[in-house]
C-alpha atoms as a PDB file:
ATOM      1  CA  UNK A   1     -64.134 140.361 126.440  1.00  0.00           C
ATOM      2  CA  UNK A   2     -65.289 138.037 123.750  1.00  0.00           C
ATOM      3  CA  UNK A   3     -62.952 139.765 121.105  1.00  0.00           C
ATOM      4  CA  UNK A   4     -60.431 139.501 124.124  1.00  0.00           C
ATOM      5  CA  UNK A   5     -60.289 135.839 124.201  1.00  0.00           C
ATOM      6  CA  UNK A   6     -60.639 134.663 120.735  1.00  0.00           C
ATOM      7  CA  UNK A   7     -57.235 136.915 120.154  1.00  0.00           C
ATOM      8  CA  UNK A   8     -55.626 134.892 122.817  1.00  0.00           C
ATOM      9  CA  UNK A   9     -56.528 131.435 121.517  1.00  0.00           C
ATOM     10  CA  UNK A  10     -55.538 132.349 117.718  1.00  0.00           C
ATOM     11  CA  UNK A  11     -52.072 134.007 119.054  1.00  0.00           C
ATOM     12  CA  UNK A  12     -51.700 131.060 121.175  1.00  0.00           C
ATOM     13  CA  UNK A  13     -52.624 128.609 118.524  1.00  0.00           C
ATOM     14  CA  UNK A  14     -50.373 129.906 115.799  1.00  0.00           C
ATOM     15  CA  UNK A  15     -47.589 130.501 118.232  1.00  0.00           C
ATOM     16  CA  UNK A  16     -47.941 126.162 118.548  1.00  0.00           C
ATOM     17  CA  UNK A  17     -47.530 126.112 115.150  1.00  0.00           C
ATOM     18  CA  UNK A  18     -45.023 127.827 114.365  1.00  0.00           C
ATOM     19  CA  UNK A  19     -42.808 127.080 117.345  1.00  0.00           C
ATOM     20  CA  UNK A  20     -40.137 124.808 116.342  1.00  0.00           C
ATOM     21  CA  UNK A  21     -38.550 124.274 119.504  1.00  0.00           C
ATOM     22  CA  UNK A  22     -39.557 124.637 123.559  1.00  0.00           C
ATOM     23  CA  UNK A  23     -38.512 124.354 127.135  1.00  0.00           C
ATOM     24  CA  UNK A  24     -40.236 123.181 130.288  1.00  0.00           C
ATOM     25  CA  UNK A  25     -40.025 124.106 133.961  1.00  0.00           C
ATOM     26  CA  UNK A  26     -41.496 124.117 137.575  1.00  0.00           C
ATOM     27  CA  UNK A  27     -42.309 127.618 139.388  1.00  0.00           C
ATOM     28  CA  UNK A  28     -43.434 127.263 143.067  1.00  0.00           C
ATOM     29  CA  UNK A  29     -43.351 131.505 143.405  1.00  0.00           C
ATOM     30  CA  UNK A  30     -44.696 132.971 146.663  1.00  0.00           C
ATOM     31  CA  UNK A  31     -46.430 136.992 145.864  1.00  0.00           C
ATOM     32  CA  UNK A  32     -48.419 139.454 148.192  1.00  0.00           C
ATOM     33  CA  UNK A  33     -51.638 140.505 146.610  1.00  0.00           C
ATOM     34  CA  UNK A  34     -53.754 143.610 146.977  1.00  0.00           C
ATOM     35  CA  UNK A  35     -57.084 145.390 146.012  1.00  0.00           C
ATOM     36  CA  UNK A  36     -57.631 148.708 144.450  1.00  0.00           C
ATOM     37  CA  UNK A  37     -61.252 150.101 143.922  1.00  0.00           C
ATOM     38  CA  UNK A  38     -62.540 152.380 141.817  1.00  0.00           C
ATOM     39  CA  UNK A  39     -64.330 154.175 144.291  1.00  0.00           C
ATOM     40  CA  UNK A  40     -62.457 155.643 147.573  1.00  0.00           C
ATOM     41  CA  UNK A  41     -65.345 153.660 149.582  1.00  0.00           C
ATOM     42  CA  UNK A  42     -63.579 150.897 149.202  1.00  0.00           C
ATOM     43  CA  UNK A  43     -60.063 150.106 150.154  1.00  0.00           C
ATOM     44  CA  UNK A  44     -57.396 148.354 150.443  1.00  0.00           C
ATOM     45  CA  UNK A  45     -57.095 147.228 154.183  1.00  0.00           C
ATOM     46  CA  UNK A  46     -53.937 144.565 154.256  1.00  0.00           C
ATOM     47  CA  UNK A  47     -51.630 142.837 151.639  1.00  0.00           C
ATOM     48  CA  UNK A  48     -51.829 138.998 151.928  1.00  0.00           C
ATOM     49  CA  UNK A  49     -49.717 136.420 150.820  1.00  0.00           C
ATOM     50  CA  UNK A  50     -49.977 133.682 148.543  1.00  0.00           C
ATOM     51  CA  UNK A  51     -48.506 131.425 145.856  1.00  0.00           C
ATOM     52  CA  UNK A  52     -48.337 130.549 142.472  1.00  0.00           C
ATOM     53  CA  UNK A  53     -47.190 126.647 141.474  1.00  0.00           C
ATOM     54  CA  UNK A  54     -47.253 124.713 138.075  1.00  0.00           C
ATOM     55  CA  UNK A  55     -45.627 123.986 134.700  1.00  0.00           C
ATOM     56  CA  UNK A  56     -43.812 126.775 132.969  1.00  0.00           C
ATOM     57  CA  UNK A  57     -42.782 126.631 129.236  1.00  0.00           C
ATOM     58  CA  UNK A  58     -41.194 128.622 126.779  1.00  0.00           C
ATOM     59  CA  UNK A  59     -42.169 128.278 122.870  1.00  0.00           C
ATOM     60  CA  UNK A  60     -39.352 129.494 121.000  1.00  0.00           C
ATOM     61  CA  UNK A  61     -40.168 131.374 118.117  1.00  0.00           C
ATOM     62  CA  UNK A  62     -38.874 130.217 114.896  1.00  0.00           C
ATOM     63  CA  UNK A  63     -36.497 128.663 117.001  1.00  0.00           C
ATOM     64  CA  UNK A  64     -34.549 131.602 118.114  1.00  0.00           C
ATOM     65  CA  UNK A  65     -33.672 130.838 121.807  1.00  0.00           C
ATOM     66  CA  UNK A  66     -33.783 134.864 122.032  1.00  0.00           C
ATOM     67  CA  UNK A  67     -37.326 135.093 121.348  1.00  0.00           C
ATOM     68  CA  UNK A  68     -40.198 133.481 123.413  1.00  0.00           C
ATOM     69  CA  UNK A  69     -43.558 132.702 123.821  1.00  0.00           C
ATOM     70  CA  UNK A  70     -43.935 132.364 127.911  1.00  0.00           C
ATOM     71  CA  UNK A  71     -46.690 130.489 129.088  1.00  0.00           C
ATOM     72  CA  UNK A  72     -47.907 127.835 130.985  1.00  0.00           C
ATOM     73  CA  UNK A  73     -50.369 126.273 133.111  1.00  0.00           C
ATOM     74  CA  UNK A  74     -50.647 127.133 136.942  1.00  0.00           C
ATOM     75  CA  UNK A  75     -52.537 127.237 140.708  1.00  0.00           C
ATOM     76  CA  UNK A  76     -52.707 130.587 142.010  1.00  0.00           C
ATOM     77  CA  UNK A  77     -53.740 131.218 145.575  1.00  0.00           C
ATOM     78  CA  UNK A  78     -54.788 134.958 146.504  1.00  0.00           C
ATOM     79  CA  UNK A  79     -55.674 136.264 149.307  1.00  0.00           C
ATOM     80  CA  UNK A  80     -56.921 139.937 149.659  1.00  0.00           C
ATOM     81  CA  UNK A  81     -58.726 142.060 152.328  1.00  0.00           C
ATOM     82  CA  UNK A  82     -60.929 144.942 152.063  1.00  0.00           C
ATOM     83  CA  UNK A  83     -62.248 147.830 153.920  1.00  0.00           C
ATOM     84  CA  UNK A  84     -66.026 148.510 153.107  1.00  0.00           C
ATOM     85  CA  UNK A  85     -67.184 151.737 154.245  1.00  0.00           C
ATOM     86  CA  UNK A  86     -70.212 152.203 152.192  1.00  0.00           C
ATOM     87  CA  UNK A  87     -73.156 154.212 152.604  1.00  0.00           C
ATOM     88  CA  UNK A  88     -75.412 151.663 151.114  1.00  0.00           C
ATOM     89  CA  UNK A  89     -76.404 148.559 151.978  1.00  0.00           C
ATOM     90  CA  UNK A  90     -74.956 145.451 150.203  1.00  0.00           C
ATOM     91  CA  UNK A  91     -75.221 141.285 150.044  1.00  0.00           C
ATOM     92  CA  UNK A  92     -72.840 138.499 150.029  1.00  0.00           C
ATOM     93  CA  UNK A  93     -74.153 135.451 150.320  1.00  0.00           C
ATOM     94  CA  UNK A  94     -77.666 136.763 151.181  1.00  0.00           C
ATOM     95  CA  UNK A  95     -76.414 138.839 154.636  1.00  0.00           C
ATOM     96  CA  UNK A  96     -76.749 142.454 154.785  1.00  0.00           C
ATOM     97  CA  UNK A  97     -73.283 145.156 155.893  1.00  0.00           C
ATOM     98  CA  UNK A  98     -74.127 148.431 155.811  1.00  0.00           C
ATOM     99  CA  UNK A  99     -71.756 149.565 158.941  1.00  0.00           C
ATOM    100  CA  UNK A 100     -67.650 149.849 157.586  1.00  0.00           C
ATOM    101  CA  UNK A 101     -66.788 146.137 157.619  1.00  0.00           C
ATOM    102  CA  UNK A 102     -63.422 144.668 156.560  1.00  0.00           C
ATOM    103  CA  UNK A 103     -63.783 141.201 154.587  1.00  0.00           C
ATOM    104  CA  UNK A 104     -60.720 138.962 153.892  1.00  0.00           C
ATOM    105  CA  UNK A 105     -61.137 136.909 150.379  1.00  0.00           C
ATOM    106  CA  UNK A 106     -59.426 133.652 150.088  1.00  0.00           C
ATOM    107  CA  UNK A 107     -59.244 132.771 146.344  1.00  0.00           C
ATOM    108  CA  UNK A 108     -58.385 129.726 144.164  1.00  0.00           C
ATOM    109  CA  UNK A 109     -57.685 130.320 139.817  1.00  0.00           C
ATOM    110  CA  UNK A 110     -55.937 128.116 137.099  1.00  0.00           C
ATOM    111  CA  UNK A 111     -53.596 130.355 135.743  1.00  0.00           C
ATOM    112  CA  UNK A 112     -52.631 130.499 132.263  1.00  0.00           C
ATOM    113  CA  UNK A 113     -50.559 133.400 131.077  1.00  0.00           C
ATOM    114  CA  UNK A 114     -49.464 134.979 127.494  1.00  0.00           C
ATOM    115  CA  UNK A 115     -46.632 136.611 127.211  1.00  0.00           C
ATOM    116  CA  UNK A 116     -43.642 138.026 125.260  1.00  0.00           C
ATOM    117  CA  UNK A 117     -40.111 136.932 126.794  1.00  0.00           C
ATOM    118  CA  UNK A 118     -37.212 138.269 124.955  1.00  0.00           C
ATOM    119  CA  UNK A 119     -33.592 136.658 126.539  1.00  0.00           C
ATOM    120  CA  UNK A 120     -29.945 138.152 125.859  1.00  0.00           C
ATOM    121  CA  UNK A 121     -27.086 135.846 125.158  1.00  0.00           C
ATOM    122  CA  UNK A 122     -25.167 134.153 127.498  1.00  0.00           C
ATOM    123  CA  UNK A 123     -23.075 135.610 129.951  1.00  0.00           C
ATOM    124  CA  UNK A 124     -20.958 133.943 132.353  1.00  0.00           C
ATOM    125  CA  UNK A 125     -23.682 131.395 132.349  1.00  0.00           C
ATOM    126  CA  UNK A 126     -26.504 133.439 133.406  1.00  0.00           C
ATOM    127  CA  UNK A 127     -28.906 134.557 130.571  1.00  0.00           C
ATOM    128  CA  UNK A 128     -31.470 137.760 131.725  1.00  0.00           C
ATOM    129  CA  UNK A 129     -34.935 137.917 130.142  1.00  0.00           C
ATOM    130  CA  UNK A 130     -37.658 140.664 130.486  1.00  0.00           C
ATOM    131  CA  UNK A 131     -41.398 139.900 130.005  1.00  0.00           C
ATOM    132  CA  UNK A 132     -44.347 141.658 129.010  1.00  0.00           C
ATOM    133  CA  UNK A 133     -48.271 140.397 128.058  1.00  0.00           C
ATOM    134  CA  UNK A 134     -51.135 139.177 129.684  1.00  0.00           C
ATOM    135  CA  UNK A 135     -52.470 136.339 131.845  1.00  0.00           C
ATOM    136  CA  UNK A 136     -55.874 134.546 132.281  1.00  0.00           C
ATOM    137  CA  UNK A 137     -57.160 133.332 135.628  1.00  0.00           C
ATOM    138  CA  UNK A 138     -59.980 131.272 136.161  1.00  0.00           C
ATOM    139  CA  UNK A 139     -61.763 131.202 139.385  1.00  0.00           C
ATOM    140  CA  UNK A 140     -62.197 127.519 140.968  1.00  0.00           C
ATOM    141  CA  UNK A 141     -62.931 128.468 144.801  1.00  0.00           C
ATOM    142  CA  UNK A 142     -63.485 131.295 146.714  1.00  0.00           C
ATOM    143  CA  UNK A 143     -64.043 132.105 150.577  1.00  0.00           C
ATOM    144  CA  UNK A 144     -64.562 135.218 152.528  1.00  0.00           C
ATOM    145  CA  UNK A 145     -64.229 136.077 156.559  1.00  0.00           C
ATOM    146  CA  UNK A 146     -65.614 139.781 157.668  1.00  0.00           C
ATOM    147  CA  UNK A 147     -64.678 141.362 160.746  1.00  0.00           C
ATOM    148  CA  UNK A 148     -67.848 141.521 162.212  1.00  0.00           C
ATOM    149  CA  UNK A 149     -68.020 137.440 161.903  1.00  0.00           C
ATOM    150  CA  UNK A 150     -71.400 137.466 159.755  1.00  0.00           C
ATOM    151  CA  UNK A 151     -69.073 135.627 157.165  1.00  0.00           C
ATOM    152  CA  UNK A 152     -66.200 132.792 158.577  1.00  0.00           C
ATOM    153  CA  UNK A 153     -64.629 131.512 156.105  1.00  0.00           C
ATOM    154  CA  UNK A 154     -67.521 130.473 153.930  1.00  0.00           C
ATOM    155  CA  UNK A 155     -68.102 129.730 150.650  1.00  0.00           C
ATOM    156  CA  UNK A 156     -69.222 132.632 147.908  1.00  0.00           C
ATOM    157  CA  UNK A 157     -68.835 131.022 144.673  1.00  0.00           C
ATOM    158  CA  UNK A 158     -72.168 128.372 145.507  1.00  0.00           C
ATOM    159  CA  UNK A 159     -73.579 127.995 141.791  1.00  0.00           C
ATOM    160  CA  UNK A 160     -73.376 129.539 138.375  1.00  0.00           C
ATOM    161  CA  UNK A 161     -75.820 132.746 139.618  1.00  0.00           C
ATOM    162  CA  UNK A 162     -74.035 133.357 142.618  1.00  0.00           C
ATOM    163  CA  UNK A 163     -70.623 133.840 142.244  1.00  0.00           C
ATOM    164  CA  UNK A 164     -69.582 136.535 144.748  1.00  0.00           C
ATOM    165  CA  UNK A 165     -66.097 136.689 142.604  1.00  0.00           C
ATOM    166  CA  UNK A 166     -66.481 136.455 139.160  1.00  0.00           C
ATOM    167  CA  UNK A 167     -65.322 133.094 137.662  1.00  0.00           C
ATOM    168  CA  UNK A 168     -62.780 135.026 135.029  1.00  0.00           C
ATOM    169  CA  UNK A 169     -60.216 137.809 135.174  1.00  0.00           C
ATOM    170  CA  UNK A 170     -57.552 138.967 132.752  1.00  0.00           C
ATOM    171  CA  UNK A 171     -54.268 140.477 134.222  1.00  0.00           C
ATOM    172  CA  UNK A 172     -51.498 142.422 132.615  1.00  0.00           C
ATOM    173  CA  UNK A 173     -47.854 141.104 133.335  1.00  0.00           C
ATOM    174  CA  UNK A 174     -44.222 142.375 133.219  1.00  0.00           C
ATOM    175  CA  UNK A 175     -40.984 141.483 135.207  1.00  0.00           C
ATOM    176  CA  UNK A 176     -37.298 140.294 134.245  1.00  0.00           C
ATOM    177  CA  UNK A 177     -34.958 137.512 135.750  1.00  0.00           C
ATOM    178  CA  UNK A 178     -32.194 135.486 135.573  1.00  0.00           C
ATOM    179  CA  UNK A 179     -31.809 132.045 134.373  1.00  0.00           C
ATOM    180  CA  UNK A 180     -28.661 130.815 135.696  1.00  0.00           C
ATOM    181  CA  UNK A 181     -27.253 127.063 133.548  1.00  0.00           C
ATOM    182  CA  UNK A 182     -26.569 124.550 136.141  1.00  0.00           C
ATOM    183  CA  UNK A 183     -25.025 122.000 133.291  1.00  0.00           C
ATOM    184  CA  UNK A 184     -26.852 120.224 130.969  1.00  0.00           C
ATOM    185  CA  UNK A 185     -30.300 121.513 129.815  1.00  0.00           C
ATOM    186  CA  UNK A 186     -31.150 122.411 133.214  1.00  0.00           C
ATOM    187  CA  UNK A 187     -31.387 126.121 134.648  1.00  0.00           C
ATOM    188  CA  UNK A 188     -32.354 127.669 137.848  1.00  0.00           C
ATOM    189  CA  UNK A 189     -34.837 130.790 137.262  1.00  0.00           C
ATOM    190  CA  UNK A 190     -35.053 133.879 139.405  1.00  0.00           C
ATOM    191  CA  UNK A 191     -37.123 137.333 138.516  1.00  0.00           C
ATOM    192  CA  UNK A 192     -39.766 139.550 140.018  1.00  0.00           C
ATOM    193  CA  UNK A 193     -43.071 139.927 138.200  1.00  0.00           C
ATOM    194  CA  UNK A 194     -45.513 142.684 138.612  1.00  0.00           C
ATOM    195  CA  UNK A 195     -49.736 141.751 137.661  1.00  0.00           C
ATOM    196  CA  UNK A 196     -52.353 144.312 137.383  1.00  0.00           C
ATOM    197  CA  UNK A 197     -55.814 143.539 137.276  1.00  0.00           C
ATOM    198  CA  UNK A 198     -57.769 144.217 134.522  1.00  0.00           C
ATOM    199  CA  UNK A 199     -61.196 143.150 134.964  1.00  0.00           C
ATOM    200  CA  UNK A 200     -63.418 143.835 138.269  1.00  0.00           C
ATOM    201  CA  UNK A 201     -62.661 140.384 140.240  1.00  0.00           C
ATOM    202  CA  UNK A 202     -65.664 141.056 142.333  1.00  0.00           C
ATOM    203  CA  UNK A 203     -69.460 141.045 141.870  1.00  0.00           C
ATOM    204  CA  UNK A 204     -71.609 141.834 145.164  1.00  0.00           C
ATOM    205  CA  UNK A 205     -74.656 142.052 145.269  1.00  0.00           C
ATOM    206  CA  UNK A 206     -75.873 146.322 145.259  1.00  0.00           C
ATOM    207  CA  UNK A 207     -72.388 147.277 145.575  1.00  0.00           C
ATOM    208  CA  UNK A 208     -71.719 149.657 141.946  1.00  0.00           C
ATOM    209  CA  UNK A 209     -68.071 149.637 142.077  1.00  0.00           C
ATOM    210  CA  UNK A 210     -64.756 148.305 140.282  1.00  0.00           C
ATOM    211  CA  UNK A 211     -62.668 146.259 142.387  1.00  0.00           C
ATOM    212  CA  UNK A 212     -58.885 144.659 141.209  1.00  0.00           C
ATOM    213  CA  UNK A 213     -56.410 143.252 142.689  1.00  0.00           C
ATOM    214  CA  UNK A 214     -52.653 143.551 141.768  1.00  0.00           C
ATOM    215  CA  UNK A 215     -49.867 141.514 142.790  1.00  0.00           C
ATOM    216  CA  UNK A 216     -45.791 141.668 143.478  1.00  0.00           C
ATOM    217  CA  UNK A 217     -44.384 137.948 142.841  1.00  0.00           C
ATOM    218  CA  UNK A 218     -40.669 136.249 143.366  1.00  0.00           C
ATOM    219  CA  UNK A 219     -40.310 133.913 140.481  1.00  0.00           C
ATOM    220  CA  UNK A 220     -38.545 130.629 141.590  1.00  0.00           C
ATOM    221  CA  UNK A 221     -38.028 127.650 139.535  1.00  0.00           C
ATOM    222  CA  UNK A 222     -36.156 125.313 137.207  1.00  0.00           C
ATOM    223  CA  UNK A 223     -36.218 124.982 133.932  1.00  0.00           C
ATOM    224  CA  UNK A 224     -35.564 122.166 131.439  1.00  0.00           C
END
């Protein structure tokens, strides 16, 4: 993970350098999220909505308008919910489940993806892009409600030792779009973009498993 992150800084770093020209923007892009396990114990028990708002940019590489660095700095709300059916017993927050429980997760991050966008030329003036790399999420809140009512709402990120979600996870991204050119330097953008989870996004207490959750977004903004 280490290795992970110190590849992401230098790429980002030299991609600074040697950009010679960039773009700005605004996304405010709604997404449902869900959760896949690693073990059939626990599932997936209802895609949630959320949304994704901040500053977009593009770093052209060398200039080329065809050839982007996408990234960007953003607040991503996810919500998931789970079905535990578990034979053992596990903790959040210090209270026991060990009967099938479903627990809804309300999550905050800062969002700041890495990724490849290559654009076409111009056509009737709409320009299509597809996108492909990575993105890194940082936890800043978390809550959690469970069926049975043992948990409403509350907080499970209280302190470094006790983070219930774990404070990073890395995601894999790819969509496409359009941008259309309103006049000017100004262009409305429109795409679909597809995360996976990478890492396990979850860390509860006597509970082995893997836990991810992937996402389905509609990318809507302008950019500049």
């Amino acid at each position: 993970m280490k290795k992970t992150n110190i590849l992401i800084v230098l790429l980002f770093a030299s991609t600074l350098l040697s950009a010679q020209s960039f773009r700005l923007g605004f996304q405010a892009s709604p997404h449902f999220s869900w959760l896949n396990s690693s073990t059939g114990d626990v599932v997936n028990d209802e895609v949630k909505a959320g949304i994704r708002y901040g500053l977009d940019a593009d770093l052209f590489i060398s200039g080329l308008p065809r050839y982007a660095i996408n990234t960007g700095l953003f607040v991503a709300n996810h919500s998931f919910k789970a079905l535990y059916q578990t034979e053992d017993e596990f903790y959040i927050n210090g209270i026991s489940f060990n009967d099938p429980v479903s627990i809804t997760y309300k999550t905050n991050y800062l969002e700041v993806p890495l990724n490849v966008k290559l654009r076409s030329d111009i056509f009737y003036r709409m320009t299509f892009y597809g996108q492909f790399g990575l993105s890194n999420l940082f936890n800043i809140s978390a809550s959690a409600k469970s069926s049975d009512n043992e948990l409403n709402g509350d907080a499970i990120n209280d302190g470094i030792n006790n983070r219930h979600i774990r404070f990073y996870n890395l995601c894999m991204i790819m969509g496409g779009g359009v941008e259309y050119d309103v006049g000017g330097n100004t262009a409305v953008n429109l795409g679909i973009q597809y995360s996976n989870g990478l890492t396990d996004v979850t860390d509860i207490d006597y509970l082995d498993e893997k836990s991810v959750f992937n996402s389905l977004r509609l990318v809507l903004g302008v950019m500049f």
